[in-house]
PDB file of N, CA and C in Angstrom:
ATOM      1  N   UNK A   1       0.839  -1.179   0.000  1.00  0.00           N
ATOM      2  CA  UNK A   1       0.000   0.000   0.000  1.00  0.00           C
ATOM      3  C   UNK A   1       0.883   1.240   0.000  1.00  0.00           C
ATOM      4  N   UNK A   2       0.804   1.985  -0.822  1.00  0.00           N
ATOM      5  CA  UNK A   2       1.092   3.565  -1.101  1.00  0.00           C
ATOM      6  C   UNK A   2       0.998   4.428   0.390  1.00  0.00           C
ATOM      7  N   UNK A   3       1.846   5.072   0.541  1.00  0.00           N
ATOM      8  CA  UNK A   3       1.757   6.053   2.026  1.00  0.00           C
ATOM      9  C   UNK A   3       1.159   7.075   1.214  1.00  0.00           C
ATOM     10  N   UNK A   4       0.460   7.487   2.234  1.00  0.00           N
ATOM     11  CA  UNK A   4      -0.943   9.205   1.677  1.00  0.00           C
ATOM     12  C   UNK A   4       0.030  10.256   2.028  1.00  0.00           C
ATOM     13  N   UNK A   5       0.054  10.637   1.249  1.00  0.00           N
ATOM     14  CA  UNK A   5       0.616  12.556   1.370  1.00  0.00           C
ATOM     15  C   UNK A   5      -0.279  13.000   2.423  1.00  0.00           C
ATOM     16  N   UNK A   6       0.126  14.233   2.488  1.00  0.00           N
ATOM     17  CA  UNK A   6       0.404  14.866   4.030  1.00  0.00           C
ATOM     18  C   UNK A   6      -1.289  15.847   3.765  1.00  0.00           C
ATOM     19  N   UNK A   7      -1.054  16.186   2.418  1.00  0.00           N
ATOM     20  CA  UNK A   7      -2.074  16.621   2.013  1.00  0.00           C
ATOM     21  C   UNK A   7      -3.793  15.998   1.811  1.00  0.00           C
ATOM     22  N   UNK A   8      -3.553  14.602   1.478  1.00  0.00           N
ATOM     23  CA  UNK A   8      -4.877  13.832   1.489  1.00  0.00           C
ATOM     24  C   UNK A   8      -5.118  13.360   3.391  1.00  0.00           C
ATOM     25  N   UNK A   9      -3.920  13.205   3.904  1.00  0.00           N
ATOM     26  CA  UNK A   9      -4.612  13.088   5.660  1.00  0.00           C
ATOM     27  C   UNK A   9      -4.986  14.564   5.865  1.00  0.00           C
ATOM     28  N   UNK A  10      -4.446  15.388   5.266  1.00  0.00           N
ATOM     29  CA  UNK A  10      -5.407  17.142   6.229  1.00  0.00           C
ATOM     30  C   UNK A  10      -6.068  16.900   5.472  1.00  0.00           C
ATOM     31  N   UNK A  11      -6.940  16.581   4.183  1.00  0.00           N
ATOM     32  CA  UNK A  11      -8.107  16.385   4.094  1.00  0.00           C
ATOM     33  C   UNK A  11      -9.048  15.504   5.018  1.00  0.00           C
ATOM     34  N   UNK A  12      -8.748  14.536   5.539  1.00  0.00           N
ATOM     35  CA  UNK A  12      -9.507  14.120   6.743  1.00  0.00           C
ATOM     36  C   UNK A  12      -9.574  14.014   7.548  1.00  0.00           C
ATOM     37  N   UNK A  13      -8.729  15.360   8.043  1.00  0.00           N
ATOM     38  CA  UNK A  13      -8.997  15.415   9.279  1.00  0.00           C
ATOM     39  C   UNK A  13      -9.881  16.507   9.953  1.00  0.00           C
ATOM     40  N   UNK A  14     -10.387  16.396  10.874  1.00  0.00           N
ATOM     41  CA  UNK A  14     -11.376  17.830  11.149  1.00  0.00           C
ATOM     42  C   UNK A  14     -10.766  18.781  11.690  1.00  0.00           C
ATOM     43  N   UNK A  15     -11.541  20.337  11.719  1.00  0.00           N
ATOM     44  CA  UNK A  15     -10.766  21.391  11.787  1.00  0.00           C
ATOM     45  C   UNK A  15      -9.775  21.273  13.091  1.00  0.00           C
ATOM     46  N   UNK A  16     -10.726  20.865  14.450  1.00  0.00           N
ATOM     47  CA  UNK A  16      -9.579  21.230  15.938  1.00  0.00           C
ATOM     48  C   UNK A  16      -9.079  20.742  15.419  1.00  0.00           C
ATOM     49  N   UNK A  17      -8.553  19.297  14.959  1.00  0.00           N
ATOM     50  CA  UNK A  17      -7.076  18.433  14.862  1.00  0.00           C
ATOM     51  C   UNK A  17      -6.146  19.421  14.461  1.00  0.00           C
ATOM     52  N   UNK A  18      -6.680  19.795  12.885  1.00  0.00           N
ATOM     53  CA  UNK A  18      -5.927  20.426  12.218  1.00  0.00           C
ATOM     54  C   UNK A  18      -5.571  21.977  13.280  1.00  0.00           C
ATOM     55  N   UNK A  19      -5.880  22.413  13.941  1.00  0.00           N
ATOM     56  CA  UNK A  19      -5.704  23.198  15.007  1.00  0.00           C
ATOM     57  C   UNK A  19      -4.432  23.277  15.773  1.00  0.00           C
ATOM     58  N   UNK A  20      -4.773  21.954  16.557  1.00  0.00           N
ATOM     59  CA  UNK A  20      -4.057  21.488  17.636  1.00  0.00           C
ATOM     60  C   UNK A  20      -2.147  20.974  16.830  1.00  0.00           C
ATOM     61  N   UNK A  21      -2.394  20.532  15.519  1.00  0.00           N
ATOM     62  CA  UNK A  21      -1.106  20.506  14.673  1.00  0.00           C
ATOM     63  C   UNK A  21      -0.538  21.894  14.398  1.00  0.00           C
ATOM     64  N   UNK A  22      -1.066  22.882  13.863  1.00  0.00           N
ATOM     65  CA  UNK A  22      -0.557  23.974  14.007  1.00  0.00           C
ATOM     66  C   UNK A  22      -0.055  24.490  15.121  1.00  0.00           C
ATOM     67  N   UNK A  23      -0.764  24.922  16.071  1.00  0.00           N
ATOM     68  CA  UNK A  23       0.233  24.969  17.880  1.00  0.00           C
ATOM     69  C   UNK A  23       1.169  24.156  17.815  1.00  0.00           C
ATOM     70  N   UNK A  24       1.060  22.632  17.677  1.00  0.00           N
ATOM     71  CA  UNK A  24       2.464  22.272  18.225  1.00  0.00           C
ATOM     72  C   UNK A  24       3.340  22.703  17.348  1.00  0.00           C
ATOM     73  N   UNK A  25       2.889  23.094  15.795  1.00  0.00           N
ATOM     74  CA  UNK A  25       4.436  23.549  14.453  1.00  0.00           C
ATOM     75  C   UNK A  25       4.951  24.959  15.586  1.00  0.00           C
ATOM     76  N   UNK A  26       3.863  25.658  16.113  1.00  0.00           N
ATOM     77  CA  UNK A  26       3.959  27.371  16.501  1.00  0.00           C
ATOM     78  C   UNK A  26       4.894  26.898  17.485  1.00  0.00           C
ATOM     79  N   UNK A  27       4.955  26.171  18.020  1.00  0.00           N
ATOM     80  CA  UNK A  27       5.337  25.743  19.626  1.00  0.00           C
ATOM     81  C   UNK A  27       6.971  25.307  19.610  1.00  0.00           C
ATOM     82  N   UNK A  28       6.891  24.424  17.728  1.00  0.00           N
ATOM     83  CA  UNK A  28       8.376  23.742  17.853  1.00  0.00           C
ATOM     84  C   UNK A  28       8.963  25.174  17.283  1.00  0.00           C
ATOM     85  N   UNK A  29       8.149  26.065  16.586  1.00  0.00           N
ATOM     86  CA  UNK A  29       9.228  27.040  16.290  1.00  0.00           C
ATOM     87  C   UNK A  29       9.707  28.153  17.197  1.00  0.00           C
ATOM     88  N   UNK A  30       9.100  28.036  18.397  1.00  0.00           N
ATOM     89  CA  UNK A  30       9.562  29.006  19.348  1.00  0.00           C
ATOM     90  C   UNK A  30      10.507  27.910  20.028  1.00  0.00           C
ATOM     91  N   UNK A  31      10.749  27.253  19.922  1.00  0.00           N
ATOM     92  CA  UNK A  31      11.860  26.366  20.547  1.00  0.00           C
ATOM     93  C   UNK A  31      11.343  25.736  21.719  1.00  0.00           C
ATOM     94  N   UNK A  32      10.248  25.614  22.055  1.00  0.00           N
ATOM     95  CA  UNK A  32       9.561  25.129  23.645  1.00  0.00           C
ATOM     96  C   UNK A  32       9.524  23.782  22.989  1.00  0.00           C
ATOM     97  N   UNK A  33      10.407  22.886  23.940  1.00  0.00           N
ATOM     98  CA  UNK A  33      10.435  21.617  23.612  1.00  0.00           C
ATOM     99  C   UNK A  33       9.250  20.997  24.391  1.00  0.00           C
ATOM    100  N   UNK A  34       9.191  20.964  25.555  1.00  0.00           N
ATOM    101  CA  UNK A  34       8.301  20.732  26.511  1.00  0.00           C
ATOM    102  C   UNK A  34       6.736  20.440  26.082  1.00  0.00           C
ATOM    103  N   UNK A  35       6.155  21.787  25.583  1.00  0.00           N
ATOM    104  CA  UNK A  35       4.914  22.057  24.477  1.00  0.00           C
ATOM    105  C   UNK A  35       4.855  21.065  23.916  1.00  0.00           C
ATOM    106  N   UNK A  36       5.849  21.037  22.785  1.00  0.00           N
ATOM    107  CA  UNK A  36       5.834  20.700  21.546  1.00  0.00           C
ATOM    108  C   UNK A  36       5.724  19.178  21.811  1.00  0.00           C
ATOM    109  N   UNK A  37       5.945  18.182  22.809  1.00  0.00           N
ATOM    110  CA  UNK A  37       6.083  16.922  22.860  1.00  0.00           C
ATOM    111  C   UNK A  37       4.559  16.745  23.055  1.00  0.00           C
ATOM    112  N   UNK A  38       4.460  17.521  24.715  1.00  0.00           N
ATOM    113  CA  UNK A  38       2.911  17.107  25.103  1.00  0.00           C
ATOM    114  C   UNK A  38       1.827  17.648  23.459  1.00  0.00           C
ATOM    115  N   UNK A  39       1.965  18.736  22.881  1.00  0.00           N
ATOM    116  CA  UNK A  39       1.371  18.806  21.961  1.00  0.00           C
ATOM    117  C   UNK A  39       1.369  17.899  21.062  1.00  0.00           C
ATOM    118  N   UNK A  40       2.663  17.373  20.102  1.00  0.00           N
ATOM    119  CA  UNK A  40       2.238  16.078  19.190  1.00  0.00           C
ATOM    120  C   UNK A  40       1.977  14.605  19.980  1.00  0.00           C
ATOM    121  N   UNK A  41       1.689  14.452  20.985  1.00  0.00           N
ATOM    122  CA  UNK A  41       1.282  13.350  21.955  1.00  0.00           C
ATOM    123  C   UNK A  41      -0.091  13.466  21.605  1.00  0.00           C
ATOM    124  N   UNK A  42      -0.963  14.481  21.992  1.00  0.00           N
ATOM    125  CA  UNK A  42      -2.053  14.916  21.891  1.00  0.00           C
ATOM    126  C   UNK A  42      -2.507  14.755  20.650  1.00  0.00           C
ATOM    127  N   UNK A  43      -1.818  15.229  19.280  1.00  0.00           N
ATOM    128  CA  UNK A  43      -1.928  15.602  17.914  1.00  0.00           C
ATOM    129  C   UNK A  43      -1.887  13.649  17.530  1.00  0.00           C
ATOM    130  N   UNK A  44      -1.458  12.736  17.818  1.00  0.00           N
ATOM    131  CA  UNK A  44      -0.799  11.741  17.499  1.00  0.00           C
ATOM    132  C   UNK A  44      -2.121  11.012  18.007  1.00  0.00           C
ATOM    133  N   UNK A  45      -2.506  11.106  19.146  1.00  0.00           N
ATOM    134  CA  UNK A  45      -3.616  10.692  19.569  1.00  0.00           C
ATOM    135  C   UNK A  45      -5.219  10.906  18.730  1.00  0.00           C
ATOM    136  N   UNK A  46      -5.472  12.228  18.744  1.00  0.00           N
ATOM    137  CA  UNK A  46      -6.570  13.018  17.897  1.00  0.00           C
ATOM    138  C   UNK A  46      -6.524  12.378  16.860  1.00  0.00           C
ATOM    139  N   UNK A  47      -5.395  12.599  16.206  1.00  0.00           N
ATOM    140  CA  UNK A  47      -5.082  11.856  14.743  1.00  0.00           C
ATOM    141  C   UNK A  47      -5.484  10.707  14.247  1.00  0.00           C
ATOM    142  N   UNK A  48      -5.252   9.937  15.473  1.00  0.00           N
ATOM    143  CA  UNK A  48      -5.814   8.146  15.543  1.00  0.00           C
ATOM    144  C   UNK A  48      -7.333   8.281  15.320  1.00  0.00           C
ATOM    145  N   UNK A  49      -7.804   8.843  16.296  1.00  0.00           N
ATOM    146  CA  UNK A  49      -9.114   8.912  16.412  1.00  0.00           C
ATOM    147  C   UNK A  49     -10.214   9.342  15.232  1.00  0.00           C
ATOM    148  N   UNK A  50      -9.536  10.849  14.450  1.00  0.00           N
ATOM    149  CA  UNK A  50      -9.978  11.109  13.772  1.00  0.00           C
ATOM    150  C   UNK A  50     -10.456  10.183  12.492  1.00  0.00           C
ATOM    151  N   UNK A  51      -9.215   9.758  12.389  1.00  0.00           N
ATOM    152  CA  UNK A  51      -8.867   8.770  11.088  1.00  0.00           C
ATOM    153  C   UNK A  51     -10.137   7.127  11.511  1.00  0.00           C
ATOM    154  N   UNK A  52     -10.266   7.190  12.281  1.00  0.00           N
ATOM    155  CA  UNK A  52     -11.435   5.853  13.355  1.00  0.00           C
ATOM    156  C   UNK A  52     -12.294   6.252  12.284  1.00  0.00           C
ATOM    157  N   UNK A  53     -13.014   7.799  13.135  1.00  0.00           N
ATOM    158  CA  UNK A  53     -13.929   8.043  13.063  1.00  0.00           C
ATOM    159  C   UNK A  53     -14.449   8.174  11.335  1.00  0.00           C
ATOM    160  N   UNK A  54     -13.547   8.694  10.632  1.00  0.00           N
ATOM    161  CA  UNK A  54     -13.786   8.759   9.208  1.00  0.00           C
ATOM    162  C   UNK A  54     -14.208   7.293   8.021  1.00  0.00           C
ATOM    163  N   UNK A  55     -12.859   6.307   8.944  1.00  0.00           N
ATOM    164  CA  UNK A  55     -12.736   4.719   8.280  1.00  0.00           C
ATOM    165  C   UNK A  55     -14.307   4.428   8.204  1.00  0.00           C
ATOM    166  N   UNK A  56     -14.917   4.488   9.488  1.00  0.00           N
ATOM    167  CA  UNK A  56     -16.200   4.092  10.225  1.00  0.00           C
ATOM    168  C   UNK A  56     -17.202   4.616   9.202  1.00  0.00           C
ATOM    169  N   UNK A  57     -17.313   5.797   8.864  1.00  0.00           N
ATOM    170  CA  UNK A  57     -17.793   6.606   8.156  1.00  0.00           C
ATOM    171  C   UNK A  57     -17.659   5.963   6.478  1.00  0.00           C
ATOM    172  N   UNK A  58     -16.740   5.680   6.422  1.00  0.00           N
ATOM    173  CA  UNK A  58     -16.975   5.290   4.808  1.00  0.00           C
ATOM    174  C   UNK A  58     -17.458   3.540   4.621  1.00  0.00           C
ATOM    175  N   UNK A  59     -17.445   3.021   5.546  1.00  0.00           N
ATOM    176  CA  UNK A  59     -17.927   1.425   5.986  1.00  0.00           C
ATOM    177  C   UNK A  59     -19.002   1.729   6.133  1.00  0.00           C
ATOM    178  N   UNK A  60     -19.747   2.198   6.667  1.00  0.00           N
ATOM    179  CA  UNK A  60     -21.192   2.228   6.420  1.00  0.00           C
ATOM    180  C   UNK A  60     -21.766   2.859   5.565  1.00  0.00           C
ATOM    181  N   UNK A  61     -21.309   3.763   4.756  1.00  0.00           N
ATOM    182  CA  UNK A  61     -21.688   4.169   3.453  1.00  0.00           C
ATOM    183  C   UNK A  61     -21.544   2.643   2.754  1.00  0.00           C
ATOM    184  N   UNK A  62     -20.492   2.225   2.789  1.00  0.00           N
ATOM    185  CA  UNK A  62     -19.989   1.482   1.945  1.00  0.00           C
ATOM    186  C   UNK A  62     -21.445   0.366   2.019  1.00  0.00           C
ATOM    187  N   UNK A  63     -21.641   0.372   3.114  1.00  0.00           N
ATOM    188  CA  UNK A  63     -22.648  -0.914   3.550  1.00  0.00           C
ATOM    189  C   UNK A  63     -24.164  -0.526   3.325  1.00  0.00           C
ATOM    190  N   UNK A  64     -24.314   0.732   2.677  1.00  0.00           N
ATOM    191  CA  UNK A  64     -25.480   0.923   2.905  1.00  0.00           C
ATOM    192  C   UNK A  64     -25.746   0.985   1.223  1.00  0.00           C
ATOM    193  N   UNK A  65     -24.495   1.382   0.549  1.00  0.00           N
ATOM    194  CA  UNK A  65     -24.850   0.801  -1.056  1.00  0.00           C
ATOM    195  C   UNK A  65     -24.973  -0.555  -1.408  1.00  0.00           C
ATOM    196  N   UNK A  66     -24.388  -0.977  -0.275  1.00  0.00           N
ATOM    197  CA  UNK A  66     -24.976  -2.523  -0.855  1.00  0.00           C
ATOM    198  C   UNK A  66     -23.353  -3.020  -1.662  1.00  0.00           C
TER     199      UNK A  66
END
C-alpha cells in the first residue's frame, strides 16, 4: 500500500485536529520543547481517532450501497 501525502490526511482530518497541529508547528518554532512533545502526543492521539472516526464513516456508506 502507497503512504498518503500529508495533504490527502489534512483532508480528513477535522478542523480542531488540524488546530491542535498547528500549535504544536507554533510551539516547535519558538523552541519550547516541553509544548511541543505534550502537543504532538495529543496531535498523534486526535489523529488516531480522527482517522477511526472517518474509516467508520466510509464502511457504512460502503454498507449501505450494498
Amino acid at each position: 500500500m502507497k503512504a498518503e501525502s500529508s495533504k490527502v490526511i489534512k483532508k480528513r482530518l477535522f478542523p480542531e485536529t488540524l488546530e491542535l497541529v498547528r500549535q504544536r508547528g507554533i510551539a516547535r518554532d519558538a523552541g519550547n520543547r516541553v509544548q511541543t512533545s505534550e502537543l504532538a502526543k495529543q496531535c498523534r492521539q486526535v489523529i488516531k481517532e480522527d482517522l477511526k472516526e472517518r474509516r467508520a464513516a466510509v464502511m457504512v456508506e460502503a454498507a449501505e450501497a450494498g
